[in-house]
C-alpha atoms as a PDB file:
ATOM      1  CA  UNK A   1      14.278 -10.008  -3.625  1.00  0.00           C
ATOM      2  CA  UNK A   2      13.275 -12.440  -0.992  1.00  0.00           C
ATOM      3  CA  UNK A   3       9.912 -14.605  -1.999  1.00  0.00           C
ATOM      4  CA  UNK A   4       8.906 -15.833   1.166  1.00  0.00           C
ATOM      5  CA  UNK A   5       5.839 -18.504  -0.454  1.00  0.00           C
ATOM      6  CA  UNK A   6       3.186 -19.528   1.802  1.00  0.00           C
ATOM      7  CA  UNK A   7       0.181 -21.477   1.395  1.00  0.00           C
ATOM      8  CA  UNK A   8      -2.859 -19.410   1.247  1.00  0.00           C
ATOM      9  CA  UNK A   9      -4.517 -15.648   1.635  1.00  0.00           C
ATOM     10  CA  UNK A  10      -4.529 -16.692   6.011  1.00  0.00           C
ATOM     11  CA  UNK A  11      -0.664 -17.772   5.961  1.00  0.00           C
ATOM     12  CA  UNK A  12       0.065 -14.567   4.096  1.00  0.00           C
ATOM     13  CA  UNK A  13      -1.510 -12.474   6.206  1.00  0.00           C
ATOM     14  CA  UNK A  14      -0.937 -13.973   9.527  1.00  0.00           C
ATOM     15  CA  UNK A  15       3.307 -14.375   7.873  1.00  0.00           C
ATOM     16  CA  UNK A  16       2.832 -10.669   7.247  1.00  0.00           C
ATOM     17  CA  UNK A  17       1.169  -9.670  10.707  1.00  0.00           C
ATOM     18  CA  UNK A  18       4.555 -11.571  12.206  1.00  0.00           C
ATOM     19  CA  UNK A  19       7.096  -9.824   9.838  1.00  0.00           C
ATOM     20  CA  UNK A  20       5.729  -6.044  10.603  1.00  0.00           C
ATOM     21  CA  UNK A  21       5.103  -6.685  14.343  1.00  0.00           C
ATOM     22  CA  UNK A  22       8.728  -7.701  14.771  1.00  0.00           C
ATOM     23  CA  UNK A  23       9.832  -4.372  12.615  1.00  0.00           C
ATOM     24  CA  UNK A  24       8.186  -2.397  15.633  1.00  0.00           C
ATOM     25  CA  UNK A  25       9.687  -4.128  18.473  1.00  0.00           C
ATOM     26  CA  UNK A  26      13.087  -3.259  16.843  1.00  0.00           C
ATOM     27  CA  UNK A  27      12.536   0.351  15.590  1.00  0.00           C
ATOM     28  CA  UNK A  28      12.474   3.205  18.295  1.00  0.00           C
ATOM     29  CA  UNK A  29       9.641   5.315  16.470  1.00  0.00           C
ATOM     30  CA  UNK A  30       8.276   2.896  13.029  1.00  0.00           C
ATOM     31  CA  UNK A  31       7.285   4.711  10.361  1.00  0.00           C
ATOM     32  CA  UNK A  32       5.532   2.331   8.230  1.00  0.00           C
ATOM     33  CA  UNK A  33       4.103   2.782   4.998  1.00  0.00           C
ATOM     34  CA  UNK A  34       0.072   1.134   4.356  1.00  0.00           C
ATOM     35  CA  UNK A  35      -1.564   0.253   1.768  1.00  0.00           C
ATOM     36  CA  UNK A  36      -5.104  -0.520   1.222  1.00  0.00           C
ATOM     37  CA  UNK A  37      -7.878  -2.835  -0.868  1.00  0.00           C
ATOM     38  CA  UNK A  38      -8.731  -6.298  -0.164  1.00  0.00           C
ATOM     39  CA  UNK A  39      -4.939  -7.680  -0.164  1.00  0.00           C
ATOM     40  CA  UNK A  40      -3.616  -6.121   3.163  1.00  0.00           C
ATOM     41  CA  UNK A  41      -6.861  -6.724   4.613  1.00  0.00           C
ATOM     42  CA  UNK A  42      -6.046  -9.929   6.848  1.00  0.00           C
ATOM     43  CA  UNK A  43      -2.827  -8.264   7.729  1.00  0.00           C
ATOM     44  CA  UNK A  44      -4.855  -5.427   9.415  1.00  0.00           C
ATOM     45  CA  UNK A  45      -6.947  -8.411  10.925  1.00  0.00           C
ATOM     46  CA  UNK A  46      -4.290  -9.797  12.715  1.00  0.00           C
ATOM     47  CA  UNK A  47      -2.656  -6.620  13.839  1.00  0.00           C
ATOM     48  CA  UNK A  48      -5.591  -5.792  15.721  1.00  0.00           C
ATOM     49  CA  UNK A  49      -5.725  -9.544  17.239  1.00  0.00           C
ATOM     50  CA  UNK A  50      -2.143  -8.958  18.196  1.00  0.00           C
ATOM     51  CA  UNK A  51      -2.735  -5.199  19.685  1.00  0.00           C
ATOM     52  CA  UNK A  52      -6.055  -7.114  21.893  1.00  0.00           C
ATOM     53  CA  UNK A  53      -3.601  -9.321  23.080  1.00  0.00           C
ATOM     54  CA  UNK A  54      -1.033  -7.362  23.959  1.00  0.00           C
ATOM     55  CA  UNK A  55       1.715  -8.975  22.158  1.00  0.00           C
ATOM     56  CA  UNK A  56       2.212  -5.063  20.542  1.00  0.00           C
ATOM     57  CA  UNK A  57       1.818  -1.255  20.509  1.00  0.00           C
ATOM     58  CA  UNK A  58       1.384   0.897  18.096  1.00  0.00           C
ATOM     59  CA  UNK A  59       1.757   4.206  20.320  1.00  0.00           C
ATOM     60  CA  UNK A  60       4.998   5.176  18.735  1.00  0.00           C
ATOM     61  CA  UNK A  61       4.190   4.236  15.529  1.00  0.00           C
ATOM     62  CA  UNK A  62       3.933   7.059  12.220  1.00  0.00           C
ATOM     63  CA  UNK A  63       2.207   5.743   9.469  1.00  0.00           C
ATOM     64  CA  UNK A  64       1.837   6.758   5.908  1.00  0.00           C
ATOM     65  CA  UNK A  65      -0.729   5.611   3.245  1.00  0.00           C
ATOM     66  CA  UNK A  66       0.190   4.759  -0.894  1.00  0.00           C
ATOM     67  CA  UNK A  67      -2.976   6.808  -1.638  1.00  0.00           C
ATOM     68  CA  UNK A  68      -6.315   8.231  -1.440  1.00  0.00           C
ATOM     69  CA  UNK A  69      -9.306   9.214  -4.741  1.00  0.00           C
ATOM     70  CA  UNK A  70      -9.519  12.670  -5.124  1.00  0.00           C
ATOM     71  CA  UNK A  71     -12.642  14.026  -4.636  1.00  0.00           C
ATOM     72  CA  UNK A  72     -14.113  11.425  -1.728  1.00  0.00           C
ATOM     73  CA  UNK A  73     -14.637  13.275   1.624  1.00  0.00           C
ATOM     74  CA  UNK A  74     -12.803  11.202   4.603  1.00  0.00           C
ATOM     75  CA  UNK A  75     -16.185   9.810   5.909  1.00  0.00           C
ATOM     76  CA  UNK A  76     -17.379   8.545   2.628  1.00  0.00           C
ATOM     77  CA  UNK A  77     -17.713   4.889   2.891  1.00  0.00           C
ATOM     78  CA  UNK A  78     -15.658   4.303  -0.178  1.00  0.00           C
ATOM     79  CA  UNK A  79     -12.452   7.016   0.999  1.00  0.00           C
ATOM     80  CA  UNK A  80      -9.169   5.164   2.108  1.00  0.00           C
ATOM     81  CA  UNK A  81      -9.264   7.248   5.226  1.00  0.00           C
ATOM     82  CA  UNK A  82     -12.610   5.813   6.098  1.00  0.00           C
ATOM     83  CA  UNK A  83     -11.066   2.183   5.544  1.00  0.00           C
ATOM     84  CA  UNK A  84      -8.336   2.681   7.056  1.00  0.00           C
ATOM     85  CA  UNK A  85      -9.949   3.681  10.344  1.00  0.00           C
ATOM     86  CA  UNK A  86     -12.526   0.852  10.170  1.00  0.00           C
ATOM     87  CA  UNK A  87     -10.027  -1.558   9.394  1.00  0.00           C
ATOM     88  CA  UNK A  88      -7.118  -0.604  11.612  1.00  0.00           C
ATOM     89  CA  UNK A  89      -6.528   2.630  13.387  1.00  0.00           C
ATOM     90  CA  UNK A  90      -9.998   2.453  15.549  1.00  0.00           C
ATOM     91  CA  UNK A  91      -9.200  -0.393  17.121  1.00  0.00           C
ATOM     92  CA  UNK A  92      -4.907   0.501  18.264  1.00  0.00           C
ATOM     93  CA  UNK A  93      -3.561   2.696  20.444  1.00  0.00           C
ATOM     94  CA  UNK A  94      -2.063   4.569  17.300  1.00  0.00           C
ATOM     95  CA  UNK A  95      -2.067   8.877  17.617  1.00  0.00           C
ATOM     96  CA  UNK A  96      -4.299  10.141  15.659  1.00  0.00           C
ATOM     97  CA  UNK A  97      -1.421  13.049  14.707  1.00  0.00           C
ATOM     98  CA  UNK A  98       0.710  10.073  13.480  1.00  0.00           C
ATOM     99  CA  UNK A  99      -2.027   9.313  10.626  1.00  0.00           C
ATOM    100  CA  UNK A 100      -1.135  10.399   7.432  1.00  0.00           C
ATOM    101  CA  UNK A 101      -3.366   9.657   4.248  1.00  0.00           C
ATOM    102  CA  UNK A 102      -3.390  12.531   1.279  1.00  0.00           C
ATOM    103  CA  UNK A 103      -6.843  14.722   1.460  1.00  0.00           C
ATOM    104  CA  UNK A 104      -8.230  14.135  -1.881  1.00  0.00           C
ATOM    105  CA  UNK A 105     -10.536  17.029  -1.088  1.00  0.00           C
ATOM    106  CA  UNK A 106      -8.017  19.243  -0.789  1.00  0.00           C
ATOM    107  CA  UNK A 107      -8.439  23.334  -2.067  1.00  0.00           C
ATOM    108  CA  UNK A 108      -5.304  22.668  -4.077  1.00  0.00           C
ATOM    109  CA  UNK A 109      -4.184  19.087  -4.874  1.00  0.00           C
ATOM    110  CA  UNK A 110      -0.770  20.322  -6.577  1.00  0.00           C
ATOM    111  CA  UNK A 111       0.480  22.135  -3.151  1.00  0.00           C
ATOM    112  CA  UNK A 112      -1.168  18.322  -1.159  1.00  0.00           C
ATOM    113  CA  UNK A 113       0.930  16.600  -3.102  1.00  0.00           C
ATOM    114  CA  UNK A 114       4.102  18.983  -2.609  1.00  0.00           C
ATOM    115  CA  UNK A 115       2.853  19.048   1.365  1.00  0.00           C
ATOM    116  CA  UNK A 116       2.884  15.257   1.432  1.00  0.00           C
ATOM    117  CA  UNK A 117       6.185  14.175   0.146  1.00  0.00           C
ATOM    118  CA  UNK A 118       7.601  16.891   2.458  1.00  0.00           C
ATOM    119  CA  UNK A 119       6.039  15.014   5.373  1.00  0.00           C
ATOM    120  CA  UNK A 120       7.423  11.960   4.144  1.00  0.00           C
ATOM    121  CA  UNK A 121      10.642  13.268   4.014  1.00  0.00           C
ATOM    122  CA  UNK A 122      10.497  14.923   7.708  1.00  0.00           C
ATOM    123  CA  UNK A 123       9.944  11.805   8.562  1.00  0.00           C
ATOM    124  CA  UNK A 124      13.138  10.429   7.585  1.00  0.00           C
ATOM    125  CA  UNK A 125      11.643   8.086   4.929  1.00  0.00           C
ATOM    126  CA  UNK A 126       9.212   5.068   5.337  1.00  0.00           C
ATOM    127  CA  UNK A 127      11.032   1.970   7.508  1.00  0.00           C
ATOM    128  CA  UNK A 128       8.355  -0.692   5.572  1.00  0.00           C
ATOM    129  CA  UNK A 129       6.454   0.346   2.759  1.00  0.00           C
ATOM    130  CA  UNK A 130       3.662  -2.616   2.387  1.00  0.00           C
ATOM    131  CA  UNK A 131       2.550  -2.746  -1.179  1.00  0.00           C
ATOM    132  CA  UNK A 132       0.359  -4.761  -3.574  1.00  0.00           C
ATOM    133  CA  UNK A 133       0.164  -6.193  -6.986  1.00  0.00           C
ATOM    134  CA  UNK A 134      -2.170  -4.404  -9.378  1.00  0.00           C
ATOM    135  CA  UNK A 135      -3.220  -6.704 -12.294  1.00  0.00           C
ATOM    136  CA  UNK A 136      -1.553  -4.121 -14.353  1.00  0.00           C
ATOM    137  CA  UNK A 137       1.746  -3.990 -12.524  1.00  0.00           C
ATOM    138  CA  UNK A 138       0.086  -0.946 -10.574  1.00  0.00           C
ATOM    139  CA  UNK A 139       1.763  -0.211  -7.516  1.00  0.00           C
ATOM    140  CA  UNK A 140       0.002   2.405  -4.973  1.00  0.00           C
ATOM    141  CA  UNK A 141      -1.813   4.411  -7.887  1.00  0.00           C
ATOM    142  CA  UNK A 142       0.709   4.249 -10.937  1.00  0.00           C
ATOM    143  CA  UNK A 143      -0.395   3.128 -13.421  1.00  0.00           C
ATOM    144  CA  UNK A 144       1.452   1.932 -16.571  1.00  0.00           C
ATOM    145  CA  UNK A 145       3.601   4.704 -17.799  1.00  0.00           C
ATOM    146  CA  UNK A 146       4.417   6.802 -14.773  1.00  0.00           C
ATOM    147  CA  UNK A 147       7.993   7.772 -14.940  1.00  0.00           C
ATOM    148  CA  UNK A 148      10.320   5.889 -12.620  1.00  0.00           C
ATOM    149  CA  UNK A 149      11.214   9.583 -11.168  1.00  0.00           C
ATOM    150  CA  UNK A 150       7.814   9.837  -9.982  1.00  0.00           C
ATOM    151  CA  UNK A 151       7.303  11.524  -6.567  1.00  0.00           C
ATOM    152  CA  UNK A 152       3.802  11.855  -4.944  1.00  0.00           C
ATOM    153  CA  UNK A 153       1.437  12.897  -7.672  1.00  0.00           C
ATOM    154  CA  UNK A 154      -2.459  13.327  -9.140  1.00  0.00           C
ATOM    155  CA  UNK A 155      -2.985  10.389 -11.178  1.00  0.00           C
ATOM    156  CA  UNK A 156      -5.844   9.566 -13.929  1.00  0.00           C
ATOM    157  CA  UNK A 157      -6.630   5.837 -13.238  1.00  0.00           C
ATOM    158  CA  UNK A 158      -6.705   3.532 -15.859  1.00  0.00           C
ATOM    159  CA  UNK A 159      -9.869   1.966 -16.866  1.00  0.00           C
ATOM    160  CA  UNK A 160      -8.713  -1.734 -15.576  1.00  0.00           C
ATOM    161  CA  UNK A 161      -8.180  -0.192 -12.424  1.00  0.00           C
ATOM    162  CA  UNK A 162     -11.361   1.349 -12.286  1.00  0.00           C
ATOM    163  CA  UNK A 163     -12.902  -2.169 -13.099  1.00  0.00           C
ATOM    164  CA  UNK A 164     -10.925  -3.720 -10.416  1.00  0.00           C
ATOM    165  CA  UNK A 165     -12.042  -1.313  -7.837  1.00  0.00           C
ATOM    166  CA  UNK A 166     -15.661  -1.248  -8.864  1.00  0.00           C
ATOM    167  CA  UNK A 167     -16.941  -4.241  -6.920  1.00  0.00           C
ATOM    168  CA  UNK A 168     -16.185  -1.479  -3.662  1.00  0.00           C
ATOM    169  CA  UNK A 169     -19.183   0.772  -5.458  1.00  0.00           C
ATOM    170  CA  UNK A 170     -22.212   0.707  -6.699  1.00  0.00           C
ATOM    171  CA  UNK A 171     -21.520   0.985  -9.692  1.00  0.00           C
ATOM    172  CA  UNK A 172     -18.116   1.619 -11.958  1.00  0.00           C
ATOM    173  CA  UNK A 173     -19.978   5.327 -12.622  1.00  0.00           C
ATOM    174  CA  UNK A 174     -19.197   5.776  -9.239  1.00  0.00           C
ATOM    175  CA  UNK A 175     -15.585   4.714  -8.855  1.00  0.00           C
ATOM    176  CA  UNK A 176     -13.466   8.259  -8.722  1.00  0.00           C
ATOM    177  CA  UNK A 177     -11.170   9.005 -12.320  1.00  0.00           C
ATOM    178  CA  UNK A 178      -8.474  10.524 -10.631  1.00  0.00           C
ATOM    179  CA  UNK A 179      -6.896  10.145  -7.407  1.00  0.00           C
ATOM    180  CA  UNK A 180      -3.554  11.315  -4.868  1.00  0.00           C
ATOM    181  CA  UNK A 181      -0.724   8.831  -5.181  1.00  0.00           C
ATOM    182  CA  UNK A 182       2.415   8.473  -4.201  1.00  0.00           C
ATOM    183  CA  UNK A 183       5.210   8.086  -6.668  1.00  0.00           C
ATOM    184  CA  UNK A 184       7.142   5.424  -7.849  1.00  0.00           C
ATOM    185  CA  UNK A 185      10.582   6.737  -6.340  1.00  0.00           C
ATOM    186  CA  UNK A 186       8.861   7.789  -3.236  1.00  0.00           C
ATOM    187  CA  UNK A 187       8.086   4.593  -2.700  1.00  0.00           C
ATOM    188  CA  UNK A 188      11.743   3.495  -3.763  1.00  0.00           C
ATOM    189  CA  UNK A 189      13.135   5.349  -1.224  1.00  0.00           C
ATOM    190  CA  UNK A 190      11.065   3.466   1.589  1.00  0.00           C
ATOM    191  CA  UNK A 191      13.982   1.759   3.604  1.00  0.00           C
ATOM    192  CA  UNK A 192      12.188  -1.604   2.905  1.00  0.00           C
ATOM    193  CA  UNK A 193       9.663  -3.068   1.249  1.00  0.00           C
ATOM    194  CA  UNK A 194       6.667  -6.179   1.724  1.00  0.00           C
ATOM    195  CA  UNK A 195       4.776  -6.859  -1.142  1.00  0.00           C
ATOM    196  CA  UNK A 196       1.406  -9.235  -0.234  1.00  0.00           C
ATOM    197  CA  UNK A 197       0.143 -11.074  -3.209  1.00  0.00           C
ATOM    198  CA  UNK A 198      -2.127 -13.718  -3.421  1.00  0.00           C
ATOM    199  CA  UNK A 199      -4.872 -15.455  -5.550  1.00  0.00           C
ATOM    200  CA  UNK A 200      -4.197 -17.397  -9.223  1.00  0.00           C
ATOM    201  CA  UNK A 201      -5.064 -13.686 -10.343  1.00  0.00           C
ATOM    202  CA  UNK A 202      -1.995 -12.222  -9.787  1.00  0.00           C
ATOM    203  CA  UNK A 203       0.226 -14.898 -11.383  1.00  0.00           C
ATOM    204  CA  UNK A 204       0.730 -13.358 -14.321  1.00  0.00           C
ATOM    205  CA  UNK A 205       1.473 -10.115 -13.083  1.00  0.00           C
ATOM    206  CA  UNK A 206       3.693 -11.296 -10.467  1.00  0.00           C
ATOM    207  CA  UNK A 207       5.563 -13.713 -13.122  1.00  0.00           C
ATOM    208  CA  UNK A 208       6.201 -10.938 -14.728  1.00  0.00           C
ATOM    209  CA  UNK A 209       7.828  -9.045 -11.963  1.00  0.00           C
ATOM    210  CA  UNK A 210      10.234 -11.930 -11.112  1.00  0.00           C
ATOM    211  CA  UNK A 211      10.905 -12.244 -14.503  1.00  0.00           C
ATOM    212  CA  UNK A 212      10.620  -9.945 -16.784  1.00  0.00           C
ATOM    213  CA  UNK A 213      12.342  -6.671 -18.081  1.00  0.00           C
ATOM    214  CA  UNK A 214      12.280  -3.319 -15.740  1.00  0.00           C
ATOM    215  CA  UNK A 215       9.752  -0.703 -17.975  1.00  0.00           C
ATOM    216  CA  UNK A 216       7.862   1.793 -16.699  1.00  0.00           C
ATOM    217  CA  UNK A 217       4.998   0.315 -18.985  1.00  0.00           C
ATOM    218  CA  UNK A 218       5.136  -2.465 -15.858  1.00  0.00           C
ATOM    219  CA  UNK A 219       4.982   0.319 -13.054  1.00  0.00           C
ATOM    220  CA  UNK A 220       6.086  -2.961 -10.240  1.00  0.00           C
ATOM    221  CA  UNK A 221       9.167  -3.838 -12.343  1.00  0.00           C
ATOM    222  CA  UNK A 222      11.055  -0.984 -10.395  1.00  0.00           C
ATOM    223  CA  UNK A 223      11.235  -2.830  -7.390  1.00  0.00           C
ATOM    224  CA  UNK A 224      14.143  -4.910  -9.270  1.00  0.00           C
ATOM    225  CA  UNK A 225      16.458  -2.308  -8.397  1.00  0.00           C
ATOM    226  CA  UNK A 226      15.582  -1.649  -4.651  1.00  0.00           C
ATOM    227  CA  UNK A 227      17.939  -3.697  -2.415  1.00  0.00           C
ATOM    228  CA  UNK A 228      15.558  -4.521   0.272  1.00  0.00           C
ATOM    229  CA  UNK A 229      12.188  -6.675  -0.902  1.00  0.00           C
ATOM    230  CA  UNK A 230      10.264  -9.280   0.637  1.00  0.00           C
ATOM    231  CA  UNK A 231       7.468 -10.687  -1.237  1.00  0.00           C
ATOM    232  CA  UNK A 232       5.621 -12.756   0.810  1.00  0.00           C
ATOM    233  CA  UNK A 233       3.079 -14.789  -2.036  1.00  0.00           C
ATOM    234  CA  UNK A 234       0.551 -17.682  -1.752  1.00  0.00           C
ATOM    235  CA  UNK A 235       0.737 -21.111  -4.051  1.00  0.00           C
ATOM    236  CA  UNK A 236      -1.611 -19.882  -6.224  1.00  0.00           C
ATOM    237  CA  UNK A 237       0.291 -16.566  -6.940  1.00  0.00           C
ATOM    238  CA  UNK A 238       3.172 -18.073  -7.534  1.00  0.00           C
ATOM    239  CA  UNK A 239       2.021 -21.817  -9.202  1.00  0.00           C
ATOM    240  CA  UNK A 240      -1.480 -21.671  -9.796  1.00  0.00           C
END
């Protein structure tokens, strides 16, 4: 693993925004793997500055996303496909028919999740999978104890999780139990990775990763074993 360390949220982003934009100048047709919440946020920020100015294009770039809560229509406010499209595709030149984000509304979320992967893997794999740190060592939607062999899956979120992603509701009544992930060795098999983490929050969690044993009770811990990792963390992440 490479730990690039940084000084705040901004430099991460801005570090990130650098790293992914030169991935697409060198790749004939990205395919780049997104992730959502509040950590990737800035990274989307400065994308979009970038695309304004000109300095990139994301016309020949596929893109795949960790996850989505089943049961959310794609224009509820809360639905990763509505984020995603406020926070990033709206405002590139990206093909709509290069989007892909599981339907957790789908008729039958066992054949998604079998339709998914498949796309994945007509794709040739992910070039950069971005990722975050969940407090619980959550990556994408698995949660402690998902099997290492994991491919894209239905997942019942844990209850921290839940908490964490409550402060995007109402109300924790109205964060979704279960939701479309994809699995911890689909994820592996993304060419590269960049993991964004940042705030005193996530020390723990990512001391633990640099640290600790490989367990599938510490879901992150598998990205020991892939050969290609940036983590790209603030002072506060990493010191406090």
């Amino acid at each position: 693993m490479e730990i690039i360390k940084v000084k705040d949220y901004d430099e991460m982003s801005a570090k990130a925004c650098s790293y992914i934009i030169e991935k697409i100048k060198q790749l004939q047709a990205p395919v780049l793997g997104l992730a959502t919440g509040s950590t990737p946020e800035g990274l989307y920020k400065s994308l979009i500055q970038q695309y304004n100015e000109q300095n990139v294009s994301f016309n020949d770039v596929s893109t795949f996303n960790l996850d989505e809560y089943v049961g959310l229509e794609n224009d509820d406010p809360n639905s990763y496909h509505f984020y995603m499209n406020e926070k990033l595709f709206k405002h590139i030149d990206i093909e709509q028919n290069h989007i892909h984000i599981p339907n957790g509304v789908a008729e039958n979320l066992d054949n998604e999740c079998q339709d998914y992967e498949q796309q994945i893997m007509d794709a040739e794999k992910v070039d950069i999978q971005i990722l975050g740190l969940g407090l619980n060592g959550h990556i994408g939607f698995n949660e402690p104890g998902t099997p290492f062999s994991s491919r894209t899956h239905i997942v019942d979120l844990d209850e921290s999780t839940r908490k964490a992603n409550a402060r995007f509701f109402d109300s924790i009544e109205e964060v979704p139990k279960k939701a479309i992930t994809m699995g911890l060795d689909t994820i592996m098999q993304s060419k590269e990775i960049l993991l964004l983490v940042s705030g005193a929050s996530k020390r723990e969690a990512l001391d633990r990763l640099l640290n600790g044993d490989i367990s599938e009770e510490f879901p992150a811990s598998i990205l020991q074993q892939h050969e290609h990792v940036t983590i790209i963390a603030d002072k506060s992440a990493l010191e406090g």
